[in-house]
C-alpha atoms as a PDB file:
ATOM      1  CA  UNK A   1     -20.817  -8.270  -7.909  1.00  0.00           C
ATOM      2  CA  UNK A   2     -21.596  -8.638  -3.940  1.00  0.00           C
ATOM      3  CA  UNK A   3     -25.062  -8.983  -2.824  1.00  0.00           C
ATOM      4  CA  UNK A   4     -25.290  -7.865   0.661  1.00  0.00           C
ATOM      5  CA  UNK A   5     -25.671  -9.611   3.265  1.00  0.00           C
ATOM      6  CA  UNK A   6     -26.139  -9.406   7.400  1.00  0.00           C
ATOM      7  CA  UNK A   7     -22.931  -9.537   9.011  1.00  0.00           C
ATOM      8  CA  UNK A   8     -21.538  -8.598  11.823  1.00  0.00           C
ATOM      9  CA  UNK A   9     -19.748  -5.375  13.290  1.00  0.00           C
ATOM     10  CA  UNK A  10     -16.711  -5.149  11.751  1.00  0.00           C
ATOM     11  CA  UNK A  11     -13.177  -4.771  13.431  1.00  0.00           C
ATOM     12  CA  UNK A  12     -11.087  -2.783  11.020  1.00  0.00           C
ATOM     13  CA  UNK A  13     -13.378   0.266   9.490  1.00  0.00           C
ATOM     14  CA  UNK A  14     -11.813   2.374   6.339  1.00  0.00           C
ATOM     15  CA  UNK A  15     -10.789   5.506   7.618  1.00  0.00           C
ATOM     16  CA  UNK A  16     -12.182   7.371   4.038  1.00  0.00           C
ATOM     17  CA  UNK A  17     -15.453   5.740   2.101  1.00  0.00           C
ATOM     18  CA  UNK A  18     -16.664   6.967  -0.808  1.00  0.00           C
ATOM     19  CA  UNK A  19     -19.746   6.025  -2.766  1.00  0.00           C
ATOM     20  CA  UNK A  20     -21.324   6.928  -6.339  1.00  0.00           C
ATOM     21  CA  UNK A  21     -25.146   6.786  -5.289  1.00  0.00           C
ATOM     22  CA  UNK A  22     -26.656   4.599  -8.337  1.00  0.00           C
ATOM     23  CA  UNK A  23     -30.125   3.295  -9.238  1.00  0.00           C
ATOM     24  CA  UNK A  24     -32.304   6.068  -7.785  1.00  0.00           C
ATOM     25  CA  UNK A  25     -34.482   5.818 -11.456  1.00  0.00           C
ATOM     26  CA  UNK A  26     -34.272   2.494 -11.702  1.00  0.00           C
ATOM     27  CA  UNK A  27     -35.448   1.511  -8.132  1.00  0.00           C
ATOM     28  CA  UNK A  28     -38.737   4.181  -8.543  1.00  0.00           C
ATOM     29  CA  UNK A  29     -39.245   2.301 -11.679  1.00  0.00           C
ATOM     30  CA  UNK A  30     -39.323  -1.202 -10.412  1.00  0.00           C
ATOM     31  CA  UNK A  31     -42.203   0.327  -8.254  1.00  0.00           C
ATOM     32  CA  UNK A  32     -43.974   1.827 -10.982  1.00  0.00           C
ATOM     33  CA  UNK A  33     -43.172   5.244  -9.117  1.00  0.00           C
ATOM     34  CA  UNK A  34     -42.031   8.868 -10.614  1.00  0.00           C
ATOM     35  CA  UNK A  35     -38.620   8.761 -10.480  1.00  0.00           C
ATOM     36  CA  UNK A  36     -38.246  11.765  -8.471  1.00  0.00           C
ATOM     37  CA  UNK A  37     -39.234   9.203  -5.603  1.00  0.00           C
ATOM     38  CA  UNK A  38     -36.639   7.572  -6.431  1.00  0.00           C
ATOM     39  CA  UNK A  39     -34.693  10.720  -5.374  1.00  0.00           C
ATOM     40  CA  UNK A  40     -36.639  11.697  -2.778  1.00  0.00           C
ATOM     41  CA  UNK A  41     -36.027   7.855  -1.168  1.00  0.00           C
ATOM     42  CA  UNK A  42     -31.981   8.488  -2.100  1.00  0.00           C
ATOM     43  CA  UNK A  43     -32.080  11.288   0.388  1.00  0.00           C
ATOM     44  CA  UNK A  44     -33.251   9.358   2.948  1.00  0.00           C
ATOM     45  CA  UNK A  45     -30.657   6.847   2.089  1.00  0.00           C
ATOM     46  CA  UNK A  46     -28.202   9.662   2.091  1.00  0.00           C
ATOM     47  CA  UNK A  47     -28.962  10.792   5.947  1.00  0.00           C
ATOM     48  CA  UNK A  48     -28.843   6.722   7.082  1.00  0.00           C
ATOM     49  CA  UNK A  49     -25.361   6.182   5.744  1.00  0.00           C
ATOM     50  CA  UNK A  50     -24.181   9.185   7.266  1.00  0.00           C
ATOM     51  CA  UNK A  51     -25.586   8.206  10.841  1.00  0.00           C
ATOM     52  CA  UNK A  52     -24.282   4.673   9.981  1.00  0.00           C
ATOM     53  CA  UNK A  53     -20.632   5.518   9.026  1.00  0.00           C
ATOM     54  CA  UNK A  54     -20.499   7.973  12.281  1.00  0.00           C
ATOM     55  CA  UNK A  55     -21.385   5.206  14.511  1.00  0.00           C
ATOM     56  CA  UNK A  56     -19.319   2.730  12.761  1.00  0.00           C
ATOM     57  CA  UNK A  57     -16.271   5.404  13.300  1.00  0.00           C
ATOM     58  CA  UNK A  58     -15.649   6.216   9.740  1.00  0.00           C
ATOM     59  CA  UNK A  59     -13.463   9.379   9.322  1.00  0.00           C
ATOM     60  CA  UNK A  60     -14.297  10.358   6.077  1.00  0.00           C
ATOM     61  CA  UNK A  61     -18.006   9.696   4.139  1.00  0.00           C
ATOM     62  CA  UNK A  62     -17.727  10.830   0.400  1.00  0.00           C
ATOM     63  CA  UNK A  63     -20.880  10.478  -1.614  1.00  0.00           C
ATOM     64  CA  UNK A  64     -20.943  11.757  -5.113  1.00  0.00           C
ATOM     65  CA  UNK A  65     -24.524  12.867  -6.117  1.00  0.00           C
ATOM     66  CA  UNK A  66     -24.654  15.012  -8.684  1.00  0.00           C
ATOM     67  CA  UNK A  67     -21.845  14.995 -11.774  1.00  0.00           C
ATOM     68  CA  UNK A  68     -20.945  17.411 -14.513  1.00  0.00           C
ATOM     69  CA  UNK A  69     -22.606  15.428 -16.857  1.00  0.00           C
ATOM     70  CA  UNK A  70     -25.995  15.348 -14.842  1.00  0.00           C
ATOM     71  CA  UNK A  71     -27.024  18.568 -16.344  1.00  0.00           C
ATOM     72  CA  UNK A  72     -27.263  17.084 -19.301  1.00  0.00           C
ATOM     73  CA  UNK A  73     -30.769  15.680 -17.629  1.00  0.00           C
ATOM     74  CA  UNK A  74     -34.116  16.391 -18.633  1.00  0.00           C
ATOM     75  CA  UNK A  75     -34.607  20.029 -17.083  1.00  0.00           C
ATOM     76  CA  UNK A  76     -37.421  18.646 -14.629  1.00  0.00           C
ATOM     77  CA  UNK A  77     -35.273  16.152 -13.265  1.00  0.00           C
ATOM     78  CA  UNK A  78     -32.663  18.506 -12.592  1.00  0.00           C
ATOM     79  CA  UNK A  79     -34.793  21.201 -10.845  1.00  0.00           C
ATOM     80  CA  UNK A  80     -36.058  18.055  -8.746  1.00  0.00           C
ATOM     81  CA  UNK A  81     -32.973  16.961  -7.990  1.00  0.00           C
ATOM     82  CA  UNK A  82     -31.466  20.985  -7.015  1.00  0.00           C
ATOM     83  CA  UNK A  83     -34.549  21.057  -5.038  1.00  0.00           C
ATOM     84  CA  UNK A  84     -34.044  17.664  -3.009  1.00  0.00           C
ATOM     85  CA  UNK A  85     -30.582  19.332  -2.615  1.00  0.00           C
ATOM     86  CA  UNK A  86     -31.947  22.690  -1.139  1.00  0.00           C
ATOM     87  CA  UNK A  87     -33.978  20.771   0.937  1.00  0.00           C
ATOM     88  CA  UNK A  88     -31.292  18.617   2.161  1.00  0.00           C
ATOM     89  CA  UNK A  89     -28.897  21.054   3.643  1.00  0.00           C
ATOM     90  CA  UNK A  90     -31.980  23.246   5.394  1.00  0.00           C
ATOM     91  CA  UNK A  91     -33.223  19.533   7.038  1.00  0.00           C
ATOM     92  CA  UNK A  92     -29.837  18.417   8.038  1.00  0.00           C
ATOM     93  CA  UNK A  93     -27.717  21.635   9.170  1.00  0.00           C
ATOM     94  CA  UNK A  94     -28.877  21.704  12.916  1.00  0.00           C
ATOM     95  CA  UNK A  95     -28.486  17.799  12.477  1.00  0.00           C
ATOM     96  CA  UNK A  96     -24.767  17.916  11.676  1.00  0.00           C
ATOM     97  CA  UNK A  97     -23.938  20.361  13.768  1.00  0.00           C
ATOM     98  CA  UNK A  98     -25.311  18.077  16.600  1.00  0.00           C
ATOM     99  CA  UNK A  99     -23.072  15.041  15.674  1.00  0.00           C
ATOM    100  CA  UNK A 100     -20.316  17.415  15.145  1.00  0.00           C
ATOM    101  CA  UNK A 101     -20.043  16.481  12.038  1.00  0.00           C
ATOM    102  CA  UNK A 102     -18.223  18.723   9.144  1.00  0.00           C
ATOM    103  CA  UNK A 103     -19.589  19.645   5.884  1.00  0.00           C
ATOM    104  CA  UNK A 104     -18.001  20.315   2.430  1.00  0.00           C
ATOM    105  CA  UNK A 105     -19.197  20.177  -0.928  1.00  0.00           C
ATOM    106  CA  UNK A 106     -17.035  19.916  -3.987  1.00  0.00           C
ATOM    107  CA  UNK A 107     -17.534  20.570  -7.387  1.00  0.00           C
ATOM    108  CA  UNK A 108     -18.029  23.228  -9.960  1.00  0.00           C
ATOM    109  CA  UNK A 109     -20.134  25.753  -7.982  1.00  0.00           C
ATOM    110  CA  UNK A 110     -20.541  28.217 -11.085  1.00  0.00           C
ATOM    111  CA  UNK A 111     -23.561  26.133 -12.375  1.00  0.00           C
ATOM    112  CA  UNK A 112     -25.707  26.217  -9.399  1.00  0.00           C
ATOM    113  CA  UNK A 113     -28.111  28.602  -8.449  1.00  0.00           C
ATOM    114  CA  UNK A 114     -27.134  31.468  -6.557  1.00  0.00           C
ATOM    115  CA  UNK A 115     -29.492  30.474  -3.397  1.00  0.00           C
ATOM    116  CA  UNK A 116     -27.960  26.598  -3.482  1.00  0.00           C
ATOM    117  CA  UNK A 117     -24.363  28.264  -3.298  1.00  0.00           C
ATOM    118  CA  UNK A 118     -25.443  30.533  -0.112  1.00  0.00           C
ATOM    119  CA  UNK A 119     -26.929  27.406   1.166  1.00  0.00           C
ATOM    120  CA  UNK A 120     -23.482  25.574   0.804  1.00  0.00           C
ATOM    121  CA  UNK A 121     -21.712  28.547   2.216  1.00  0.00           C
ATOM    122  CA  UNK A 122     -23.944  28.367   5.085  1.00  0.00           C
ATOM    123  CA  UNK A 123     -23.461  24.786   5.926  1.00  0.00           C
ATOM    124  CA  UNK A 124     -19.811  24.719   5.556  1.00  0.00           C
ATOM    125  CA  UNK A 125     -19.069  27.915   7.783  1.00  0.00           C
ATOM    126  CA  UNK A 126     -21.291  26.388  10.616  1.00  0.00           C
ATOM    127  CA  UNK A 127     -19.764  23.080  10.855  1.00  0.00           C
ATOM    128  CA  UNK A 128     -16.016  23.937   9.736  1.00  0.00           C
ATOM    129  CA  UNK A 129     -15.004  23.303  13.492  1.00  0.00           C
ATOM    130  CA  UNK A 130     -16.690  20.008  13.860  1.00  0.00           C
ATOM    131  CA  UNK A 131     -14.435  16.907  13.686  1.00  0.00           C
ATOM    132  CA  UNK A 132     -16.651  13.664  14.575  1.00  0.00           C
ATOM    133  CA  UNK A 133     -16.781  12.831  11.081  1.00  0.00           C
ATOM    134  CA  UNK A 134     -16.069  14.400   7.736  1.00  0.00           C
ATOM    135  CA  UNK A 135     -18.975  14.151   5.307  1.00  0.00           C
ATOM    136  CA  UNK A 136     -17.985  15.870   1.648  1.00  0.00           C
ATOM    137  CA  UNK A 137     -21.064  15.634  -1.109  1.00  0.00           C
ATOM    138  CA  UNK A 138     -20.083  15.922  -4.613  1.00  0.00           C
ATOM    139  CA  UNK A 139     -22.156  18.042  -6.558  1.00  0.00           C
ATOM    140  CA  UNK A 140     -21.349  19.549 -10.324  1.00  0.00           C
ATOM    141  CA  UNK A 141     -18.568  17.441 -10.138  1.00  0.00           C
ATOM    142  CA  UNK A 142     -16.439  15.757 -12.580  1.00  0.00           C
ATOM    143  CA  UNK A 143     -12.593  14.500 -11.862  1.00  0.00           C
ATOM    144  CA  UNK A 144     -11.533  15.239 -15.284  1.00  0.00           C
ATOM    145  CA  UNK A 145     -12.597  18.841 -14.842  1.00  0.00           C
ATOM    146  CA  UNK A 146     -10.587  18.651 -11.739  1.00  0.00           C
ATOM    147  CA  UNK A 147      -7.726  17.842 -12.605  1.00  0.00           C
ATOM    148  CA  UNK A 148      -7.699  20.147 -15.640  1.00  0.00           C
ATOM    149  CA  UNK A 149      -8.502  23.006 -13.056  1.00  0.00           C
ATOM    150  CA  UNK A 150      -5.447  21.348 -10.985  1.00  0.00           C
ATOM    151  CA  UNK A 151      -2.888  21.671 -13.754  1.00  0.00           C
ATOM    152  CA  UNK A 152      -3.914  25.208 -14.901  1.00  0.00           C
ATOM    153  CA  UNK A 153      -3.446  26.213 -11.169  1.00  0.00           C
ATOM    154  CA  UNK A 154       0.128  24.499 -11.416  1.00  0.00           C
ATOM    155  CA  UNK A 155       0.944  26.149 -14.953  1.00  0.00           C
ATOM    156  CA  UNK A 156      -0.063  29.487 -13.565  1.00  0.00           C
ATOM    157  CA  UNK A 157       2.017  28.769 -10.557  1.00  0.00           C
ATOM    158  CA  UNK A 158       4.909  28.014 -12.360  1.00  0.00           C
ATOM    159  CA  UNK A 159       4.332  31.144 -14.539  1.00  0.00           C
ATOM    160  CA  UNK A 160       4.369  33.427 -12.165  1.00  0.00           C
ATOM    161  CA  UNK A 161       8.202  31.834 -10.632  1.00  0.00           C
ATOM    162  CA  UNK A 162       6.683  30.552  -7.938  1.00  0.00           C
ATOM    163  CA  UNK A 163       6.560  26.643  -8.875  1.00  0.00           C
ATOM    164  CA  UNK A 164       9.736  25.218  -9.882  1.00  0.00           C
ATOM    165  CA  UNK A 165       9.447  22.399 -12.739  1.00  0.00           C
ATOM    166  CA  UNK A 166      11.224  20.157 -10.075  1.00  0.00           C
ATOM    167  CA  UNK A 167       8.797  20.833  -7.389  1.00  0.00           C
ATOM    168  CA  UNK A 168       5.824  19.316  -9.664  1.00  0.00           C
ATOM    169  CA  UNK A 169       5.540  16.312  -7.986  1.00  0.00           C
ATOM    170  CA  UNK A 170       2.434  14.164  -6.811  1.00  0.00           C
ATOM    171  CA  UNK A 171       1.986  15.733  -3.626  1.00  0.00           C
ATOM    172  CA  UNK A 172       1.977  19.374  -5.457  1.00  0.00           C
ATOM    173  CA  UNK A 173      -0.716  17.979  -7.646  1.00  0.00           C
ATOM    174  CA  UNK A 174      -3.102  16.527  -5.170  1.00  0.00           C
ATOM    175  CA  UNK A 175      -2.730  19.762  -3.252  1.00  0.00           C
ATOM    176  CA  UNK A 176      -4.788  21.606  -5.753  1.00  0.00           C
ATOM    177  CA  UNK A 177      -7.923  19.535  -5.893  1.00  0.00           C
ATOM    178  CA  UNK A 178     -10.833  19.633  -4.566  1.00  0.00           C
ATOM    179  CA  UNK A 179     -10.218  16.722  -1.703  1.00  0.00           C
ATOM    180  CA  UNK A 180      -6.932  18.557  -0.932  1.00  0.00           C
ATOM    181  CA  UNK A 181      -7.123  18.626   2.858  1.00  0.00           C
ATOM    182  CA  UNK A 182      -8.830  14.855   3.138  1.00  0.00           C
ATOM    183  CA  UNK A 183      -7.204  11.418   2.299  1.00  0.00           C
ATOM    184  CA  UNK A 184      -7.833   9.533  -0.347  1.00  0.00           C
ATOM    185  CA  UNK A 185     -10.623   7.030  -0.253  1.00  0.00           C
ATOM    186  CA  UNK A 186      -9.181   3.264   1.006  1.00  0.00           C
ATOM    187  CA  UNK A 187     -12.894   1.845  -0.525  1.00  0.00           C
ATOM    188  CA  UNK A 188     -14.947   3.167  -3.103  1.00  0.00           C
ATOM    189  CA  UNK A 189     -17.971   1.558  -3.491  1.00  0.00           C
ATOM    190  CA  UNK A 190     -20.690   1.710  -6.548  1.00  0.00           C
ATOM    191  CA  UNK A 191     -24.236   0.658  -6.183  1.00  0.00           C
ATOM    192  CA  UNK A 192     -26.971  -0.480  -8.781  1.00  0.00           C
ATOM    193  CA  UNK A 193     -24.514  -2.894 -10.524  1.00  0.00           C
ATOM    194  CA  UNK A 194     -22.839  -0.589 -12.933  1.00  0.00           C
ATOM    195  CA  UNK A 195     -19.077  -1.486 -12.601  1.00  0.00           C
ATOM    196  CA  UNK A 196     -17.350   1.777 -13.595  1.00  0.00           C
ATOM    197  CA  UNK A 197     -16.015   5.023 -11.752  1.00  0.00           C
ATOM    198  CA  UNK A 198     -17.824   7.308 -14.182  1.00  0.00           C
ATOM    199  CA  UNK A 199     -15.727  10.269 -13.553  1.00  0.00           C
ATOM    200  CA  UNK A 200     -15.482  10.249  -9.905  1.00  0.00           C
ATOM    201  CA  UNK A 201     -12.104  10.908  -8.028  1.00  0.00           C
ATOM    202  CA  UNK A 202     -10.236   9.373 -10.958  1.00  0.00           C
ATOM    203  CA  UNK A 203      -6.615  10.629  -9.467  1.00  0.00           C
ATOM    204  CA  UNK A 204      -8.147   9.785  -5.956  1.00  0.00           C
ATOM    205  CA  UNK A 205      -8.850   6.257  -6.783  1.00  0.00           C
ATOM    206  CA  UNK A 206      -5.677   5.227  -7.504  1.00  0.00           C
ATOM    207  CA  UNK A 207      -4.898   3.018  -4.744  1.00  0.00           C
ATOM    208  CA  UNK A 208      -8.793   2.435  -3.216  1.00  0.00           C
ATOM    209  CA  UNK A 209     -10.892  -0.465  -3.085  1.00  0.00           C
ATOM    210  CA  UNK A 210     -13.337  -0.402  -5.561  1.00  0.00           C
ATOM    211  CA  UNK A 211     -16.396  -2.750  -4.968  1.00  0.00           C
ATOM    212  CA  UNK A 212     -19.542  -2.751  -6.923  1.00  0.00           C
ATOM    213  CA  UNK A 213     -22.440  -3.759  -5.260  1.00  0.00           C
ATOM    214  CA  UNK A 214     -26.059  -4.577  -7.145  1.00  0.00           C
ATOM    215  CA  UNK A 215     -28.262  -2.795  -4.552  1.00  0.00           C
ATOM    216  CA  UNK A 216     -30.159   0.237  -5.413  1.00  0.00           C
ATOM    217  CA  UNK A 217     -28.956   3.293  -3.534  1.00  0.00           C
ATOM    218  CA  UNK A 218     -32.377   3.753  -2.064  1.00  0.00           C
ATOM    219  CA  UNK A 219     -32.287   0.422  -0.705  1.00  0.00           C
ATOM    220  CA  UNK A 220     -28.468   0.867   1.104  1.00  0.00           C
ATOM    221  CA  UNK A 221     -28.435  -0.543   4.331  1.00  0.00           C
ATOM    222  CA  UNK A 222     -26.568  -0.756   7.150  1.00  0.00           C
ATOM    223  CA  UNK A 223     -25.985  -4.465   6.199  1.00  0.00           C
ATOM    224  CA  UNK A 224     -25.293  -3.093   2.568  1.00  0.00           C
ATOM    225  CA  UNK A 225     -22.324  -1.461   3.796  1.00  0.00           C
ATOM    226  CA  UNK A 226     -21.139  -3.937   6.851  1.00  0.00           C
ATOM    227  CA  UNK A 227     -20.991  -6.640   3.991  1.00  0.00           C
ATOM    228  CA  UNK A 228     -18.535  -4.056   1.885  1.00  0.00           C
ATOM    229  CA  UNK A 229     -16.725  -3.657   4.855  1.00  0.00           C
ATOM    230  CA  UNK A 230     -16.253  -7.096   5.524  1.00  0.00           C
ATOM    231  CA  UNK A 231     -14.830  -7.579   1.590  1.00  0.00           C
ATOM    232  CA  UNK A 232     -12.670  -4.841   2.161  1.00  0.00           C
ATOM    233  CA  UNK A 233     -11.351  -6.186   5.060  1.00  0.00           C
ATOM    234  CA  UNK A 234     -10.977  -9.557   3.352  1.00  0.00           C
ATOM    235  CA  UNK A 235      -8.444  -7.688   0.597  1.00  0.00           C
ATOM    236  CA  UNK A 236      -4.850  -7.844   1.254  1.00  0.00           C
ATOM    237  CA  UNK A 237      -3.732  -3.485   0.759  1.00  0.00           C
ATOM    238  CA  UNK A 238      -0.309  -3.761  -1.298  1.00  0.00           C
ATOM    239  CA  UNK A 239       0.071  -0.455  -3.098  1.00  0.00           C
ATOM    240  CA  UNK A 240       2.326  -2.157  -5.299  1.00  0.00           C
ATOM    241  CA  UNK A 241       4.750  -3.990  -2.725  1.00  0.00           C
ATOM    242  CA  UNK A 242       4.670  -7.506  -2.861  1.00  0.00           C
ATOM    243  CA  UNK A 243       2.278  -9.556  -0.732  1.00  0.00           C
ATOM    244  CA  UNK A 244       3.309 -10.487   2.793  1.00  0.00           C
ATOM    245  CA  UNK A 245       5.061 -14.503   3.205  1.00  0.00           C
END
C-alpha cells in the first residue's frame, strides 16, 4: 500500500496513466452520506485529475468508471451513476474542447441508453482533432470481453483469406482492441486499497506499473498522484531484460 503524501513536481511523468476509480461507496459511507454522493464527489474527482495530469504533461489519462459487471448493481445505483455520466459529458464538452483535449470512451456501447451513446458520439466528434492530452473513460467495459471481441475479429479475418495464421502476432492482436490507436499504460494505479485489476486492460497491463493506493477516489489529490509518480519513478522499467550494472 502507499499512503500519499506531498511531494514535489516530478521530473519524469508517465506518458499513459490509467486508474480504476475505487471507494466512491465506501467514502459516502464513512460520512454517513447516500452513496450516490459518493458518486457525485467521484466526478468532481474525475474533472481534477484530468486538469492535474494536463498540467503535469501526461499524454494519456485512462480512468475506468463503469465495468461490465457494474450492471449487475442495484437498478437505482445504476440510473445514478448513467445520470452522473450524462451529466458529465454535457458539463465538460466546451471544457475539453478548451484544453484541447481529446475524448474517447471505450466499452460495450450496446448496453447504454440510446441518448448516453449520442452523447458519446457528440463528445468524441468535437474533440477528435484535439491533441493536448488524450483522456479515454471506460464505460461497459470489461477486458475479457475485449479480447474475446479481439479474437473473433481475427478468426473472421482469417476466414475470409485475409489474415494469414503467420501474421497473428501481438501487434495484430492489440490492433483490434479498444485502446488500439493509444499506448499501453506505463502505471496503473488502483485506489481504495483493493489490490487487484478487476478486469481492466488485462492484455494492456502487461508490462505497466501497477500501484495500489488506500485513498478513496473522491479524496484523489494532486498529492495522491505526485506521490504515485514519485514510486513510479523510483521503479527500475525492465520488460524482462536484466537490470542495468
Amino acid at each position: 500500500m502507499l499512503e500519499a503524501q506531498p511531494i514535489a513536481e516530478p521530473q519524469i511523468v508517465p506518458r499513459h496513466i490509467a486508474i480504476i476509480m475505487d471507494g466512491n461507496g465506501r467514502w459516502a459511507r464513512k460520512r454517513r452520506l447516500p452513496r450516490v454522493e459518493g458518486h457525485r464527489r467521484g466526478a468532481d474527482a474525475v474533472r481534477r485529475t484530468g486538469e492535474i495530469c494536463k498540467e503535469l504533461g501526461v499524454s494519456c489519462l485512462t480512468l475506468f468508471a463503469f465495468s461490465s459487471e457494474n450492471w449487475n448493481r442495484p437498478a437505482a445505483e445504476v440510473d445514478d451513476l448513467m445520470g452522473l455520466l450524462r451529466h458529465y459529458l454535457r458539463r465538460e464538452i466546451g471544457e475539453l474542447e478548451r484544453n484541447g483535449i481529446r475524448l474517447s470512451v471505450i466499452g460495450d456501447r450496446t448496453r447504454l441508453p440510446q441518448d448516453i451513446i449520442d452523447l458519446i458520439d457528440e463528445a468524441e466528434f468535437r474533440t477528435q482533432s484535439n491533441s493536448v492530452m488524450r483522456l479515454t473513460i471506460a464505460v461497459s467495459y470489461g477486458a475479457q470481453d475485449e479480447i474475446v471481441r479481439a479474437t473473433r475479429e481475427i478468426a473472421a479475418a482469417h476466414a475470409r483469406g485475409e489474415l494469414s495464421l503467420d501474421e497473428i502476432d501481438e501487434q495484430a492482436f492489440a490492433s483490434r482492441l479498444y485502446t488500439a490507436d493509444i499506448p499501453d499504460p506505463d502505471l496503473i494505479i488502483r485506489t481504495s486499497g483493493e489490490q487487484r485489476l478487476s478486469n481492466f486492460m488485462l492484455w494492456q497491463a502487461a508490462y505497466a506499473e501497477l500501484l495500489f493506493v488506500d485513498t478513496y477516489w473522491p479524496d484523489f489529490d494532486k498529492s495522491a498522484l505526485l506521490t504515485a509518480i514519485a514510486e513510479y519513478n523510483a521503479r527500475e522499467r525492465r520488460y524482462g531484460a536484466r537490470p542495468a550494472r
